[in-house]
C-alpha atoms as a PDB file:
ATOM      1  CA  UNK A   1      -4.118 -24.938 -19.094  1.00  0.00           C
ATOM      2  CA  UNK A   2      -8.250 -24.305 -18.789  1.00  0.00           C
ATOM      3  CA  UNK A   3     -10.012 -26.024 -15.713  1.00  0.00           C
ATOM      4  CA  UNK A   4     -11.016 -29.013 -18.010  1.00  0.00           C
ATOM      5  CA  UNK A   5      -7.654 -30.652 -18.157  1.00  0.00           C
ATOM      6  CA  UNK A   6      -7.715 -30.818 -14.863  1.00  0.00           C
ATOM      7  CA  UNK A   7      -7.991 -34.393 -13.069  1.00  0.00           C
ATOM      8  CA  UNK A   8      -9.518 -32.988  -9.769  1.00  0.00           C
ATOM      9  CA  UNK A   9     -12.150 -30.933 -11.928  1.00  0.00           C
ATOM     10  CA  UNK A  10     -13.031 -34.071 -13.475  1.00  0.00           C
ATOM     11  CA  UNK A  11     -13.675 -35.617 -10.426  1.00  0.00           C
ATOM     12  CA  UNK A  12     -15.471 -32.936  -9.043  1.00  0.00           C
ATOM     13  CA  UNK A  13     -17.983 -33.199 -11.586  1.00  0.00           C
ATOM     14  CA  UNK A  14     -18.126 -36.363 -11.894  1.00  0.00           C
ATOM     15  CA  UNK A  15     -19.539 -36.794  -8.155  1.00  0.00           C
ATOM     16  CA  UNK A  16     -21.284 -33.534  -8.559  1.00  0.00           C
ATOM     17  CA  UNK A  17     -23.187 -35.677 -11.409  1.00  0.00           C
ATOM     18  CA  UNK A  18     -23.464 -39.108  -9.475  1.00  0.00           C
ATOM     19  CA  UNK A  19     -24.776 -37.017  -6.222  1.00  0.00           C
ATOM     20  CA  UNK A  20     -27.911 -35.579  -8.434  1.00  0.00           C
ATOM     21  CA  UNK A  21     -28.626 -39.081  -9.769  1.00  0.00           C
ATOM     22  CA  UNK A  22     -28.229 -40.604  -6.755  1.00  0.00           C
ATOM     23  CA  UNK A  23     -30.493 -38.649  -4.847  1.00  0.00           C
ATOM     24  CA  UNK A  24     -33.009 -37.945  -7.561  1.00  0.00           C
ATOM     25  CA  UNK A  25     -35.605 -40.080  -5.275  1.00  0.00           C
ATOM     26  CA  UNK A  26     -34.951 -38.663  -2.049  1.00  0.00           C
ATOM     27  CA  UNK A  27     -38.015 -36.776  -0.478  1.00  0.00           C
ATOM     28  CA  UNK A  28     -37.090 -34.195   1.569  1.00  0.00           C
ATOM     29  CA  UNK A  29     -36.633 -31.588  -1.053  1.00  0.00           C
ATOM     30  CA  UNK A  30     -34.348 -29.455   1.387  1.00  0.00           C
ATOM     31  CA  UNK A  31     -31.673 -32.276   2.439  1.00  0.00           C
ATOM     32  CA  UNK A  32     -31.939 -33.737  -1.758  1.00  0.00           C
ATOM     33  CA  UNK A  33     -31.464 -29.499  -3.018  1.00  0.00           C
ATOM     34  CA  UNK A  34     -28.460 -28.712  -0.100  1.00  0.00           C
ATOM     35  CA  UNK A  35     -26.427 -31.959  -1.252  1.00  0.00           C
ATOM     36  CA  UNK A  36     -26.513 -31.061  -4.673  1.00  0.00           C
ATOM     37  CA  UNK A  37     -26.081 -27.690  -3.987  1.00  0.00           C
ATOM     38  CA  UNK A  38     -22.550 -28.551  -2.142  1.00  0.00           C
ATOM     39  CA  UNK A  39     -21.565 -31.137  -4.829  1.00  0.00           C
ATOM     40  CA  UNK A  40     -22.416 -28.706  -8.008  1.00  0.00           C
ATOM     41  CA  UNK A  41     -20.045 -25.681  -5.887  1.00  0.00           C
ATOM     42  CA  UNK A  42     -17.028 -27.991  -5.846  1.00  0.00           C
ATOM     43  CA  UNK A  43     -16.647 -28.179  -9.473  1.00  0.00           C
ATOM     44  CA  UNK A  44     -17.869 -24.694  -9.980  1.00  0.00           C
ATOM     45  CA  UNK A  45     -15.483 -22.841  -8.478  1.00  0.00           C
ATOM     46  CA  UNK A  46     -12.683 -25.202  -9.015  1.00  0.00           C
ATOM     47  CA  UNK A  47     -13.674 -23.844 -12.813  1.00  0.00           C
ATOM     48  CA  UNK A  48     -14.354 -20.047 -11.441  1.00  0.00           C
ATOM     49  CA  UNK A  49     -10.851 -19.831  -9.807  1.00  0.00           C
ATOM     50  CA  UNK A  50      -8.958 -21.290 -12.551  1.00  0.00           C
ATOM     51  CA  UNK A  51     -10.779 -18.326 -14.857  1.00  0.00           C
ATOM     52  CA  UNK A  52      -9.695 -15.812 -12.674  1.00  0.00           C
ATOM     53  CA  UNK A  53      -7.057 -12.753 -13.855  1.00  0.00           C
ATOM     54  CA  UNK A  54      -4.828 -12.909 -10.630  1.00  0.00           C
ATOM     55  CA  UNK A  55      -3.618 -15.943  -8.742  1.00  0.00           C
ATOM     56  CA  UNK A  56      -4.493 -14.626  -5.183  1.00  0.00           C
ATOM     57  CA  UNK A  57      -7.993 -14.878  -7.270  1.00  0.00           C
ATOM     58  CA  UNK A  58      -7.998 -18.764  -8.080  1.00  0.00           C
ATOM     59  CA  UNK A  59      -6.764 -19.704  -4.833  1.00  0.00           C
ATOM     60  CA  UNK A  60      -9.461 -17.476  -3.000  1.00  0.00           C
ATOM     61  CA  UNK A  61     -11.822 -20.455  -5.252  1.00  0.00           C
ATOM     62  CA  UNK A  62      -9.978 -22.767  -4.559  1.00  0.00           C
ATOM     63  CA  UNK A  63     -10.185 -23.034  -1.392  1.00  0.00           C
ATOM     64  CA  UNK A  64     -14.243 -22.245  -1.712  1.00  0.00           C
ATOM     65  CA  UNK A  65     -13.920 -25.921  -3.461  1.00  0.00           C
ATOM     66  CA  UNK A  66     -12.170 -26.902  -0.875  1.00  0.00           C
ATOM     67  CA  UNK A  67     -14.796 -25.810   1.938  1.00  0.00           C
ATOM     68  CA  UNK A  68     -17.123 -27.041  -0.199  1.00  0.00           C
ATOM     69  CA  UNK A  69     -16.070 -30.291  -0.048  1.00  0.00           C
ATOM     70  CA  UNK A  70     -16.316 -30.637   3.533  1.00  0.00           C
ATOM     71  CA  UNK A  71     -19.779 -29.056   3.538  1.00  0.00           C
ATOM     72  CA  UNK A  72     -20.617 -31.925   1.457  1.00  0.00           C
ATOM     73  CA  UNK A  73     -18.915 -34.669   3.112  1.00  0.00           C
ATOM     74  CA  UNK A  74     -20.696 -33.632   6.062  1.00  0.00           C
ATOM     75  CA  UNK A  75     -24.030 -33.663   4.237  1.00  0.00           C
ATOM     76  CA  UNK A  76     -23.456 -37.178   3.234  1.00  0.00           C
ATOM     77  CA  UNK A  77     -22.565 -38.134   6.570  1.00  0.00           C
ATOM     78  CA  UNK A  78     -25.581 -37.407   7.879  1.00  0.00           C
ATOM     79  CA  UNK A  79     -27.527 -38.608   5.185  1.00  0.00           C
ATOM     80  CA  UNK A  80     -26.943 -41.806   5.850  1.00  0.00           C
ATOM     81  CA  UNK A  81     -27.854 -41.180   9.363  1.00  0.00           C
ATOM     82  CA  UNK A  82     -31.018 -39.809   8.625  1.00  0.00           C
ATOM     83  CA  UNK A  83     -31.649 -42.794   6.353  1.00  0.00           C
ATOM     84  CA  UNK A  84     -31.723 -41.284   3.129  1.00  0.00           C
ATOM     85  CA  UNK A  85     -28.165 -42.769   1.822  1.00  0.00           C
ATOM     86  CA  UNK A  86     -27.164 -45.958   1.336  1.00  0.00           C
ATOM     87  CA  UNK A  87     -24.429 -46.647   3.044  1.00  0.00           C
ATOM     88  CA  UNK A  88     -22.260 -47.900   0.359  1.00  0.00           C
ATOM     89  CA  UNK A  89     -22.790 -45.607  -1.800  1.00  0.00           C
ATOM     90  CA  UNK A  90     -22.413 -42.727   0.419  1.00  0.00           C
ATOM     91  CA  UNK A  91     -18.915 -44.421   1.449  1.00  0.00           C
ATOM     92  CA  UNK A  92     -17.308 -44.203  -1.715  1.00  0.00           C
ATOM     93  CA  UNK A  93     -18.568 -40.385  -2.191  1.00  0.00           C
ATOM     94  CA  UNK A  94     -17.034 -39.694   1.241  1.00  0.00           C
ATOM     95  CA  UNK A  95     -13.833 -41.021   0.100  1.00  0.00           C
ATOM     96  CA  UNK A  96     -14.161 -39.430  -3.503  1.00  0.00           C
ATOM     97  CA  UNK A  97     -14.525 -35.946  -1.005  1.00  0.00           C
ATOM     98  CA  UNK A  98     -11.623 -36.801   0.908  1.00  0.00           C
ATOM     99  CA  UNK A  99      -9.582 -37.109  -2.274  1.00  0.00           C
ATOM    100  CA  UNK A 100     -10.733 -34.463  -3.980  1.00  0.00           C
ATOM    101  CA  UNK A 101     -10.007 -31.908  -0.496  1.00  0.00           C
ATOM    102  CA  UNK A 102      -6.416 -33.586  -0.772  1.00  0.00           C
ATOM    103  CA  UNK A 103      -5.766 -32.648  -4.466  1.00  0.00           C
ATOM    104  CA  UNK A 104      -6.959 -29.183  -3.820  1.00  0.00           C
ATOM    105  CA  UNK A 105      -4.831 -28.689  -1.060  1.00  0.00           C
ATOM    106  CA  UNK A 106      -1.827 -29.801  -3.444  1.00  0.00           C
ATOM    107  CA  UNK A 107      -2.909 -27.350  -6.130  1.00  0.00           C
ATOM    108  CA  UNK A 108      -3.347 -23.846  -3.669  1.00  0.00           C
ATOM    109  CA  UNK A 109       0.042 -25.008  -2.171  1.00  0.00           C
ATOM    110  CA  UNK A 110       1.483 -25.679  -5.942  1.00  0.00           C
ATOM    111  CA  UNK A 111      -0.278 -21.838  -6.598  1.00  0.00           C
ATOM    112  CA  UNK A 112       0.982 -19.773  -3.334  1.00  0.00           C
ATOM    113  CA  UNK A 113       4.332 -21.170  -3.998  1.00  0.00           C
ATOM    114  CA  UNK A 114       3.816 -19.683  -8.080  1.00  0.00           C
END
């Protein structure tokens, strides 16, 4: 099965892509280029893992996306502090990350125990 068929890829690019057009208007270059940075590694190495030869490999990426997700829930979290998030919209991407770090977890357990 390639990375594409799977549902927490899908929803790691699908926030990656709502996170750049949701902060397209943001200012501060530095906060706007981090939170996009975070949100396009999720994704990425969920896809970079799952191309890997070995399975000590994918999980290694895995849990990078994992990480990753954190990094950007964190992000988030204080962009709406610093007033550049709305509120409600950040919400629902902190819960999307909280999801998404859940499903990972599933699939490096489901791959140590391969």
């Amino acid at each position: 099965m390639g990375f594409e068929n799977l549902s927490v890829w899908e929803r790691a690019k699908k926030l990656s892509v709502e996170i750049y057009r949701g902060t397209e208007k943001i200012r501060d270059f530095g906060f706007r280029d981090q939170v996009t940075r975070s949100g396009l590694s999720v994704p990425s190495n969920i896809a970079e893992g799952f191309e890997r030869e070995s399975v000590k490999e994918c999980i290694q990426f895995l849990s990078y996306a994992k990480g990753s997700c954190g990094e950007l829930r964190t992000q988030i979290l204080i962009g709406v502090e610093a007033g550049f998030l709305p509120e409600e919209k950040a919400s629902r991407w902190v819960k999307e990350t909280v999801d998404i770090g859940a499903m990972l977890r599933g699939l490096i357990n489901s791959k140590r125990r391969s």
